[in-house]
C-alpha atoms as a PDB file:
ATOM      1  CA  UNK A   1       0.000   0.000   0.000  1.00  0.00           C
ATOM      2  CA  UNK A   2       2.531   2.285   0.583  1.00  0.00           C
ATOM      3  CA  UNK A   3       4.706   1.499  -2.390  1.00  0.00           C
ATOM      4  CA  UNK A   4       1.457   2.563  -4.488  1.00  0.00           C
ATOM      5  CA  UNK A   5       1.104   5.384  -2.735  1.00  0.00           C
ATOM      6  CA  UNK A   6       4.789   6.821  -3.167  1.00  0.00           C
ATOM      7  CA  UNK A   7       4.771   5.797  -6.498  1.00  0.00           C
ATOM      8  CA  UNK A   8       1.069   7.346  -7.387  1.00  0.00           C
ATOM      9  CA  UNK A   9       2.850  10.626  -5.300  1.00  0.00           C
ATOM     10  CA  UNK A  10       5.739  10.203  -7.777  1.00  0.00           C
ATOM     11  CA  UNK A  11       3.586  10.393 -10.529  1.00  0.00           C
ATOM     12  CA  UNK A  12       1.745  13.267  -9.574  1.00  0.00           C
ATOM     13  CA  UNK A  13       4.363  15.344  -8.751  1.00  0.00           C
ATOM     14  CA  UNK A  14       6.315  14.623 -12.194  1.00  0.00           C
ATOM     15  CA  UNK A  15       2.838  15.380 -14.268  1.00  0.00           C
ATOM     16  CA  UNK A  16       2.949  18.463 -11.921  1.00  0.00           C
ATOM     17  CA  UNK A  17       6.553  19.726 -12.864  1.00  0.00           C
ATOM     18  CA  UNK A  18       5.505  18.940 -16.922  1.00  0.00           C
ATOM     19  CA  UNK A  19       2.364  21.211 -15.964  1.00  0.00           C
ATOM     20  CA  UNK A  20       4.721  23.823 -14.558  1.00  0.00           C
ATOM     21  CA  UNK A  21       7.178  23.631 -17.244  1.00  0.00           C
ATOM     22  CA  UNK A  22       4.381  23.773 -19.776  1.00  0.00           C
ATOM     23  CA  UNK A  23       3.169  26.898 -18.622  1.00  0.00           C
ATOM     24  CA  UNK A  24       6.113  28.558 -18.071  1.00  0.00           C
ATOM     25  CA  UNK A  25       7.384  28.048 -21.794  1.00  0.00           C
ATOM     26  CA  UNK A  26       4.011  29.250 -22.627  1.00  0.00           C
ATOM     27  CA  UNK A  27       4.251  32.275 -20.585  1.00  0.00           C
ATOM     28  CA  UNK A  28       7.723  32.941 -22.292  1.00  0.00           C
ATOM     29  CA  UNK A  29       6.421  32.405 -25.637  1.00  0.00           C
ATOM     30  CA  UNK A  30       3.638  35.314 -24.904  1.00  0.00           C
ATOM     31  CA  UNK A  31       5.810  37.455 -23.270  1.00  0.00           C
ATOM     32  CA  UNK A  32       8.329  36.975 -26.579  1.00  0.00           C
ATOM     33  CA  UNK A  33       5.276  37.364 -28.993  1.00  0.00           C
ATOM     34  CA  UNK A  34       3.850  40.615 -26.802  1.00  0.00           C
ATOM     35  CA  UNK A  35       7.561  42.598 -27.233  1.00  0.00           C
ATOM     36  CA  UNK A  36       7.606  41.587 -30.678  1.00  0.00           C
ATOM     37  CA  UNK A  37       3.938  42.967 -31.469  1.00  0.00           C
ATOM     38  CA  UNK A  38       4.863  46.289 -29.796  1.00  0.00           C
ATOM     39  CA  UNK A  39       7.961  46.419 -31.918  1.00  0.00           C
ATOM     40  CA  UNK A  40       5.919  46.045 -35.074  1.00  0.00           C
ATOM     41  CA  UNK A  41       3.028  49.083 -33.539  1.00  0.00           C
ATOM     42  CA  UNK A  42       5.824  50.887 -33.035  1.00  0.00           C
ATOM     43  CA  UNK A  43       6.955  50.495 -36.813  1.00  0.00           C
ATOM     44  CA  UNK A  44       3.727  50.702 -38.212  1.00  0.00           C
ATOM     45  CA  UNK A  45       3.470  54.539 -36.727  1.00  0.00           C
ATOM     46  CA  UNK A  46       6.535  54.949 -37.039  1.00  0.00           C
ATOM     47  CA  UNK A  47       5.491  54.607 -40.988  1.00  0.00           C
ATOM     48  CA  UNK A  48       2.514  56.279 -40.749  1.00  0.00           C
ATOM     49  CA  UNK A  49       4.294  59.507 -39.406  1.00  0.00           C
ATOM     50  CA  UNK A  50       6.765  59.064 -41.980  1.00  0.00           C
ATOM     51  CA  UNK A  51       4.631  58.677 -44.914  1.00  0.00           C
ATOM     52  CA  UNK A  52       2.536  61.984 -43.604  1.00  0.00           C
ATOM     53  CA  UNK A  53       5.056  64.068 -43.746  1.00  0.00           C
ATOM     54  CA  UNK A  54       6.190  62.439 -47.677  1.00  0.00           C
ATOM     55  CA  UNK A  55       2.983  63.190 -48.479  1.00  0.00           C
ATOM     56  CA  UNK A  56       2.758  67.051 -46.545  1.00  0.00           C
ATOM     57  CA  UNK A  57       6.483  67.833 -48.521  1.00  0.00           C
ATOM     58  CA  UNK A  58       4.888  66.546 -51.830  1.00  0.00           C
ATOM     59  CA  UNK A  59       1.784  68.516 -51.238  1.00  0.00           C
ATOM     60  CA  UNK A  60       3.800  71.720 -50.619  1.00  0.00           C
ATOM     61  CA  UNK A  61       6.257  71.181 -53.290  1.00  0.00           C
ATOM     62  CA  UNK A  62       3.607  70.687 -55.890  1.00  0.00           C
ATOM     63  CA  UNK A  63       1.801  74.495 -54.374  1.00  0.00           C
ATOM     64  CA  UNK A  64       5.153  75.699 -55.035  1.00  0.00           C
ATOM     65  CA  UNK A  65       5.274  74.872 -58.757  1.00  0.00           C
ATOM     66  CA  UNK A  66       2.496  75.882 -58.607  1.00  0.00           C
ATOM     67  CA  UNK A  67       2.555  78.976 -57.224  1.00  0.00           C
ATOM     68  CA  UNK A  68       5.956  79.749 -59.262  1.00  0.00           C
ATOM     69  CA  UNK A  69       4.519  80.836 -62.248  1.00  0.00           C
ATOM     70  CA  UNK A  70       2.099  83.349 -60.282  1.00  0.00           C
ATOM     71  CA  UNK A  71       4.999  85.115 -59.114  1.00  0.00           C
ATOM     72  CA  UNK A  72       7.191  85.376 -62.302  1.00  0.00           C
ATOM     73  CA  UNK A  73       3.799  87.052 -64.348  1.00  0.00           C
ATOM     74  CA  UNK A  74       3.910  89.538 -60.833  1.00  0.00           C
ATOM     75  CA  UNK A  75       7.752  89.799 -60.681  1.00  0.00           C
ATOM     76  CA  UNK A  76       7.483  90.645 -64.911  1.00  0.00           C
ATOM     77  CA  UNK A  77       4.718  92.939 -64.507  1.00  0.00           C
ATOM     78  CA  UNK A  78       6.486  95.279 -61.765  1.00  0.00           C
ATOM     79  CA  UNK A  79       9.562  95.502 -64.123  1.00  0.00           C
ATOM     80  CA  UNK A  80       7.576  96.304 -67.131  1.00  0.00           C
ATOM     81  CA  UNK A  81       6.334  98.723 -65.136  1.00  0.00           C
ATOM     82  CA  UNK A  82       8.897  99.999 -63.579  1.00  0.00           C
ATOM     83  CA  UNK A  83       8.132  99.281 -60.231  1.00  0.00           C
ATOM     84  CA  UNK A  84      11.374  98.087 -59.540  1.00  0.00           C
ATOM     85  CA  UNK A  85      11.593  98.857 -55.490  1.00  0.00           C
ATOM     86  CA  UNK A  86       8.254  96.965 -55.508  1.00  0.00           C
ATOM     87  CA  UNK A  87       9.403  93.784 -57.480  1.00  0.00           C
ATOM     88  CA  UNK A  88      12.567  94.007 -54.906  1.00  0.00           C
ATOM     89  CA  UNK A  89      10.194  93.659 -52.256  1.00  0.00           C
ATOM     90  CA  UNK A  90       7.968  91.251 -53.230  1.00  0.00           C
ATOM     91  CA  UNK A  91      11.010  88.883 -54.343  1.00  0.00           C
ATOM     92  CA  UNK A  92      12.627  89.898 -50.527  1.00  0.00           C
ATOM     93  CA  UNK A  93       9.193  88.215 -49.648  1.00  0.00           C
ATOM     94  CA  UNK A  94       9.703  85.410 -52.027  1.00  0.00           C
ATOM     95  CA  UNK A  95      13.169  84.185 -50.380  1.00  0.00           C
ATOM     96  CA  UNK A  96      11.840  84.514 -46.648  1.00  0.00           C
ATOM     97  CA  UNK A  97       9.106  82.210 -47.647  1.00  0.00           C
ATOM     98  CA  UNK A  98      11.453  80.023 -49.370  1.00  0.00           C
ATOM     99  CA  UNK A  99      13.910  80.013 -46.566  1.00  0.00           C
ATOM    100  CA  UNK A 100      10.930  78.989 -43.873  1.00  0.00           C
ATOM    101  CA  UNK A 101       9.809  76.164 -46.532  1.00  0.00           C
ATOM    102  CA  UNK A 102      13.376  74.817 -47.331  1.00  0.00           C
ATOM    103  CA  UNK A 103      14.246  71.062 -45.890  1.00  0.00           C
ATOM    104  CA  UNK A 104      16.514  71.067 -42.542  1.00  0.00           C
ATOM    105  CA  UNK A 105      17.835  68.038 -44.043  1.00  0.00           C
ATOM    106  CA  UNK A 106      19.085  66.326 -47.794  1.00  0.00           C
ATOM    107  CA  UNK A 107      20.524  63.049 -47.611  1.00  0.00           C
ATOM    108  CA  UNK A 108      19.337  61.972 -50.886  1.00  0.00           C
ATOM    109  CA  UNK A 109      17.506  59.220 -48.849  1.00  0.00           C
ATOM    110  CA  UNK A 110      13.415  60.024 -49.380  1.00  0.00           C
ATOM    111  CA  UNK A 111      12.571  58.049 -46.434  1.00  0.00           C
ATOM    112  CA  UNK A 112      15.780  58.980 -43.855  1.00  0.00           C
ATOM    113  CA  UNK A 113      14.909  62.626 -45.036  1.00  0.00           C
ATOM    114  CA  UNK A 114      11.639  62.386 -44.030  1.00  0.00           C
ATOM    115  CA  UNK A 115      12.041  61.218 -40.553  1.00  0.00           C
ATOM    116  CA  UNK A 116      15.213  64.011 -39.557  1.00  0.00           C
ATOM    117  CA  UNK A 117      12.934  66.844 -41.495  1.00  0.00           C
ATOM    118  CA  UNK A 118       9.701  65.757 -39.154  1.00  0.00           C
ATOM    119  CA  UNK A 119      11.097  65.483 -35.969  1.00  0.00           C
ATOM    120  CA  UNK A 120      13.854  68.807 -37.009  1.00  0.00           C
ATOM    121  CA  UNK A 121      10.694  70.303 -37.163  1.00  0.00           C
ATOM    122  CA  UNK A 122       8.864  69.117 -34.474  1.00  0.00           C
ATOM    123  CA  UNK A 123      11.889  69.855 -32.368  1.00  0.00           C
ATOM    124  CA  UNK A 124      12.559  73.628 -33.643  1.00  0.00           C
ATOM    125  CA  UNK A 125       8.735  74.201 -32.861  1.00  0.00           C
ATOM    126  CA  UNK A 126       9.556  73.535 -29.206  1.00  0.00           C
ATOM    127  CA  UNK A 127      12.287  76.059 -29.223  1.00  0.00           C
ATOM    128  CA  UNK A 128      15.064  73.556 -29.399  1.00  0.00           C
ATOM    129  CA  UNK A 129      17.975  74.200 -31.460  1.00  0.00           C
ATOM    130  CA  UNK A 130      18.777  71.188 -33.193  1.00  0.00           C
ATOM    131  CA  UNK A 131      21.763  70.978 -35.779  1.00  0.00           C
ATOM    132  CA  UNK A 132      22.276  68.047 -38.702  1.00  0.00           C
ATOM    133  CA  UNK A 133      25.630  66.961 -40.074  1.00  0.00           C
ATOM    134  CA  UNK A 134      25.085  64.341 -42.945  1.00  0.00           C
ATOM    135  CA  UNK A 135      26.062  62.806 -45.633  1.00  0.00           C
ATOM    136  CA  UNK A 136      24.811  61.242 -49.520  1.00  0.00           C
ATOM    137  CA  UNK A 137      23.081  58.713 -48.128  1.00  0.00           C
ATOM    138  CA  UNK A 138      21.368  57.574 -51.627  1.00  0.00           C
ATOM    139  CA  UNK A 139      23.632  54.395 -51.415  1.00  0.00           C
ATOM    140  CA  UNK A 140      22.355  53.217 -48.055  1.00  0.00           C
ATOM    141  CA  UNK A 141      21.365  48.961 -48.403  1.00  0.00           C
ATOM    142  CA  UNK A 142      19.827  48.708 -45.243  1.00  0.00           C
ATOM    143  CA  UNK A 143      16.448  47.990 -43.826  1.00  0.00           C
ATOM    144  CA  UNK A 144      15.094  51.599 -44.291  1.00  0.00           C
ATOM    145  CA  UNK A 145      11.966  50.567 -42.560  1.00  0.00           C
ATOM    146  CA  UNK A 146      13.929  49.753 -38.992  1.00  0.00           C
ATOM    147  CA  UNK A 147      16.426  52.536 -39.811  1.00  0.00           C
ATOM    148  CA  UNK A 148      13.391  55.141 -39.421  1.00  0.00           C
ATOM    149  CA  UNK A 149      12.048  53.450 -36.468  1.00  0.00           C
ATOM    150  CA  UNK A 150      15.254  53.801 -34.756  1.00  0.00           C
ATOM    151  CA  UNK A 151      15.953  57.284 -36.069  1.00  0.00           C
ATOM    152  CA  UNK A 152      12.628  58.549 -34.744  1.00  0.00           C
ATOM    153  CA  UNK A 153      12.695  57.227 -31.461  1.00  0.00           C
ATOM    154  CA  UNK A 154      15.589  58.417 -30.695  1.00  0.00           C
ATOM    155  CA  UNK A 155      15.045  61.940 -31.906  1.00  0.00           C
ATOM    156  CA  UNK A 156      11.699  61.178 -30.168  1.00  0.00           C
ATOM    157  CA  UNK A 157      13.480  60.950 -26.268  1.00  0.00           C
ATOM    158  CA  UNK A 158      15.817  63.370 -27.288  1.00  0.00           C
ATOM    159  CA  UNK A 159      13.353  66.042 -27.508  1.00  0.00           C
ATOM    160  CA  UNK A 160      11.435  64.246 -24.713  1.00  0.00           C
ATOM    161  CA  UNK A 161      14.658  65.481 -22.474  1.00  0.00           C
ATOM    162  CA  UNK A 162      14.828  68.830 -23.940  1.00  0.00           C
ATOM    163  CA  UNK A 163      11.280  69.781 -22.961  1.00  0.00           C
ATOM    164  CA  UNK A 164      12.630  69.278 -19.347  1.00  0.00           C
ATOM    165  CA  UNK A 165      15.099  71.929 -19.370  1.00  0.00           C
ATOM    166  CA  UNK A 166      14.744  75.983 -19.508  1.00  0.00           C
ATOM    167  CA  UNK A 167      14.466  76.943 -23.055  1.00  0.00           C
ATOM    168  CA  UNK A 168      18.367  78.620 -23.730  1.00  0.00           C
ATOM    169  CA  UNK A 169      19.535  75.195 -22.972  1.00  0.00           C
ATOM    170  CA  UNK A 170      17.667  73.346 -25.726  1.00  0.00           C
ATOM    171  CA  UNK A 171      20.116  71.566 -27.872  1.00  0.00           C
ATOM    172  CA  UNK A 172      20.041  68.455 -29.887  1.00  0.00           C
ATOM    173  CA  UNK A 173      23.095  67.063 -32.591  1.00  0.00           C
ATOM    174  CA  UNK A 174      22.508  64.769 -35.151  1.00  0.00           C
ATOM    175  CA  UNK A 175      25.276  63.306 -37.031  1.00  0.00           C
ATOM    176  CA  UNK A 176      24.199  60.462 -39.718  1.00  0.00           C
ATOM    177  CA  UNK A 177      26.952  59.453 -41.888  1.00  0.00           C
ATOM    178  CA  UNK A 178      27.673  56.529 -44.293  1.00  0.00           C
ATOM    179  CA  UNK A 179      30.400  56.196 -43.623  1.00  0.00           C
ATOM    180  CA  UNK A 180      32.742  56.684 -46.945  1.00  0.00           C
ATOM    181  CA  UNK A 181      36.317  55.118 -45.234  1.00  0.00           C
ATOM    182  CA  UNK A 182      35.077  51.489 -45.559  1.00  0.00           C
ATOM    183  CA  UNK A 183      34.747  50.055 -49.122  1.00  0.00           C
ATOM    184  CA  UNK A 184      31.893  49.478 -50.369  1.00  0.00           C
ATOM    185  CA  UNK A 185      30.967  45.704 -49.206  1.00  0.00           C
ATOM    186  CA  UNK A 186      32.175  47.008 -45.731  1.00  0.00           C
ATOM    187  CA  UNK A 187      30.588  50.198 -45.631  1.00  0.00           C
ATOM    188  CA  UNK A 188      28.833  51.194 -41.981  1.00  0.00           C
ATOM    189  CA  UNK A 189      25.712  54.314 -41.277  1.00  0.00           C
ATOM    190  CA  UNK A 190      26.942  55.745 -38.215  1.00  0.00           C
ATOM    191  CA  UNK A 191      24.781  58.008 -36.088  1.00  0.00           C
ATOM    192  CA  UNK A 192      24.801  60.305 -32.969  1.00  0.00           C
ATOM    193  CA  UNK A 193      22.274  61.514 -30.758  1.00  0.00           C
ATOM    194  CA  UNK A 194      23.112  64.045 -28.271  1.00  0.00           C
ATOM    195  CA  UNK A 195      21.164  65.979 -26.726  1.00  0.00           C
ATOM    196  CA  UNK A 196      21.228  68.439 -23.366  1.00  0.00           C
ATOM    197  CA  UNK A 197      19.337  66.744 -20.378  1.00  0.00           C
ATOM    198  CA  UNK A 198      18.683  66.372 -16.828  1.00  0.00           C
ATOM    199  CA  UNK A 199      21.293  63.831 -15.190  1.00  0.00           C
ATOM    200  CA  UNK A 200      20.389  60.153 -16.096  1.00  0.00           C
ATOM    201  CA  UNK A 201      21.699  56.975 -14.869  1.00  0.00           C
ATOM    202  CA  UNK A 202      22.601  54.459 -16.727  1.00  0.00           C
ATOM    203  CA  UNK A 203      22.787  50.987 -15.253  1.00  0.00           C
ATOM    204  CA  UNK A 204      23.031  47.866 -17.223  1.00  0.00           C
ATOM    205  CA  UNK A 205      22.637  49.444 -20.720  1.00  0.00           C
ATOM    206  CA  UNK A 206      19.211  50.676 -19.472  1.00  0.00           C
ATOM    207  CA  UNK A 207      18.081  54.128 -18.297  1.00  0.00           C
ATOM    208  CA  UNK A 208      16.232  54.615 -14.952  1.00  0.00           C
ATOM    209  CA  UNK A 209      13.150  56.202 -14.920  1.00  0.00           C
ATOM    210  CA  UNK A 210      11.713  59.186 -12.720  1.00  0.00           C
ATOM    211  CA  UNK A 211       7.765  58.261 -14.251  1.00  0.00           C
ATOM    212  CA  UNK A 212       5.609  57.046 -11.621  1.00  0.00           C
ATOM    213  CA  UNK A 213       4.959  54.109 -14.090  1.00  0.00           C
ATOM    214  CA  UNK A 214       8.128  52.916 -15.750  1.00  0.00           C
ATOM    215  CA  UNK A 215       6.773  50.447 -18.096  1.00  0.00           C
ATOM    216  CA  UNK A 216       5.138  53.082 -20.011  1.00  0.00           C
ATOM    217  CA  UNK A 217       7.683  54.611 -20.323  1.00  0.00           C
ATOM    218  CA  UNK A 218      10.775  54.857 -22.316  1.00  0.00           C
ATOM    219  CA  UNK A 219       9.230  52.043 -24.481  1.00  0.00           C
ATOM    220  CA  UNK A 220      11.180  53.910 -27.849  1.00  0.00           C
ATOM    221  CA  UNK A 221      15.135  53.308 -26.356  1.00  0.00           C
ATOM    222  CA  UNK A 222      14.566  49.426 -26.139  1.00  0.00           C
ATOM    223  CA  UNK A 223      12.655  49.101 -29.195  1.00  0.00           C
ATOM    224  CA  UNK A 224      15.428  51.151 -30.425  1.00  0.00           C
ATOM    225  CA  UNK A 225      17.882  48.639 -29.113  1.00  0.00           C
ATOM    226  CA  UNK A 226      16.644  45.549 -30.205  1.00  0.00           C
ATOM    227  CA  UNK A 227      15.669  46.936 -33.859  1.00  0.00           C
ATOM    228  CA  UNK A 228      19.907  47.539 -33.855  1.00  0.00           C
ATOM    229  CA  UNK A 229      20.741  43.928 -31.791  1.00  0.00           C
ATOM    230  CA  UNK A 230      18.576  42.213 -35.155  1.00  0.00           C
ATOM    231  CA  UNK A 231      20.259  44.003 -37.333  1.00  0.00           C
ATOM    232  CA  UNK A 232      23.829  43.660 -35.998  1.00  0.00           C
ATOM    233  CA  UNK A 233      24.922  47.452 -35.292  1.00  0.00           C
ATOM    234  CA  UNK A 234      26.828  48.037 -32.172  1.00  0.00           C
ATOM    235  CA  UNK A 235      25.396  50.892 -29.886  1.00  0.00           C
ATOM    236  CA  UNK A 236      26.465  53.117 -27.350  1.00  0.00           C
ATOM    237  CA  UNK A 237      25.221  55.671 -24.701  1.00  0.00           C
ATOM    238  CA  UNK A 238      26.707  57.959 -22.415  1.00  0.00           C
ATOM    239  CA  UNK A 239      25.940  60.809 -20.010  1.00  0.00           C
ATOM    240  CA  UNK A 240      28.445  63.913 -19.710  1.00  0.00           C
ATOM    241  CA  UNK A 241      28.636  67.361 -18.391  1.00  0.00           C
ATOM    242  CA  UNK A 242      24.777  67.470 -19.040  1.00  0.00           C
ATOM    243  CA  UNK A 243      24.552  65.916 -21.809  1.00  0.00           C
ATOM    244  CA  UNK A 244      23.158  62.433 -23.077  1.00  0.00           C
ATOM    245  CA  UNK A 245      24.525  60.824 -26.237  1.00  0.00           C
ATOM    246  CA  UNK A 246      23.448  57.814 -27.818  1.00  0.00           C
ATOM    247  CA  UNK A 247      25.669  56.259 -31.123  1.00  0.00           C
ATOM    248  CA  UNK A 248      25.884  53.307 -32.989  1.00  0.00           C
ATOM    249  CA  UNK A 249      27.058  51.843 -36.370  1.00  0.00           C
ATOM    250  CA  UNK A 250      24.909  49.907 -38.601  1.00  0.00           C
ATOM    251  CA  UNK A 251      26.554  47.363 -41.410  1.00  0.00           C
ATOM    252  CA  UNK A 252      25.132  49.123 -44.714  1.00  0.00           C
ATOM    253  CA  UNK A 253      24.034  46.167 -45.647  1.00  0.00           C
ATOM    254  CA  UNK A 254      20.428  43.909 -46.327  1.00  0.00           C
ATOM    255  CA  UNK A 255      19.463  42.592 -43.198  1.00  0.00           C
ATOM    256  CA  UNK A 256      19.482  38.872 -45.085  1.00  0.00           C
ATOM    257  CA  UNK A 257      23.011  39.460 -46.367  1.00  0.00           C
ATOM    258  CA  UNK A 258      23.786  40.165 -42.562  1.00  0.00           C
ATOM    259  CA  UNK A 259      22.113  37.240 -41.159  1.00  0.00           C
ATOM    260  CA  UNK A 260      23.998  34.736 -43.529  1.00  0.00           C
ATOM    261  CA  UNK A 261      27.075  36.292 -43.340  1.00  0.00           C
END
């Protein structure tokens, strides 16, 4: 009797540790699948942003056009007329306007372009001086879709931090560079983030949080991260003399071609 009843123990036990084990691959498995569908929400409006502000520099370019021909007929009637202080005017007019519509930003790259030019923007609006040292980046082989992702949500906390200072010390630089030393099948984008903030700590590649609920939070840096980690760029970050950077350098190549390689 007791024999049976160790061994029916036994065998309860071991079906309950196959349970347990069950469940907790299971639970790993959702957790995986959950960080992977907020990587791809984070894409999609990532996108979505993107392709808005395409379609906004399209829409303004074709007014422009446009508009172009309006002004020469006014700019040739003045002079025909002999309103020449009046046609300096209006075409003093003319360049402010231009100046104010002009792109921040030319890489060559539509979709890079349109993601620096949107948040250059969007940062300038909020009184932040932001400055942009780049490159032809027309060449570029990589996955343009995670590029912009990363590229946004960095500029993203970047400006986040900015808001939290006094306005005179608003300052964000943005180097992205292919960078031309490599040849060709070794080529590497590298970028760099930095931008004026409060003091951060940095523990364990990770940034501590002040928000009363930290997993809302912050959400952009480690899809950020592990957009880079698939696509085998080395990162960096750093806090100095007020300042927060954040670099890495990205293999110009298909993400496929990096995989295999």
């Amino acid at each position: 009797m007791t024999a049976t009843f160790v061994l029916f123990a036994s065998g309860v036990l071991l079906a309950t540790n196959v349970v347990i084990l069950i469940l907790i691959d299971l639970t790993e498995k959702n957790n995986l699948a959950q960080e992977q569908q907020k990587t791809l929400n984070e894409q999609l409006r990532s996108q979505r942003a993107n392709i808005d502000a395409l379609s906004s520099a399209y829409a303004t370019q074709r007014k422009m056009t446009h508009d172009f021909r309006h002004h020469i007929a006014a700019l040739s009637g003045m002079l025909q007329g002999g309103e020449t202080q009046q046609a300096q005017d209006y075409l003093a007019a003319l360049q402010e306007q231009q100046t104010e519509r002009a792109l921040m930003v030319n890489t060559h790259n539509s979709a890079i372009d349109a993601v620096l030019n949107q948040k250059g923007y969007a940062a300038q609006k909020q009184h932040i001086d932001i400055q942009f040292e780049v490159n032809d980046l027309s060449p570029l082989q990589i996955e343009l879709i995670d590029c912009t992702v990363v590229l946004g949500n960095l500029l993203d906390n970047a400006i986040e931090a900015c808001l939290k200072l006094e306005e005179a010390k608003r300052r964000i630089e943005v180097s992205v560079l292919r960078d031309e030393a490599y040849a060709d099948s070794d080529a590497k984008l590298y970028v760099s983030i930095i931008n004026t903030s409060l003091p951060v700590h940095i523990e364990k590649d990770c940034i501590a949080t002040t928000k009363p609920e930290p997993h809302l939070h912050g959400f952009g840096l480690p899809c950020a991260k592990e957009l880079l980690r698939r696509n085998n760029a080395f990162y960096t970050m750093d806090y100095h003399d007020g300042a927060f950077q954040f670099c890495f350098e990205w293999p110009d190549v298909t993400r496929n071609s990096c995989v295999h390689a």
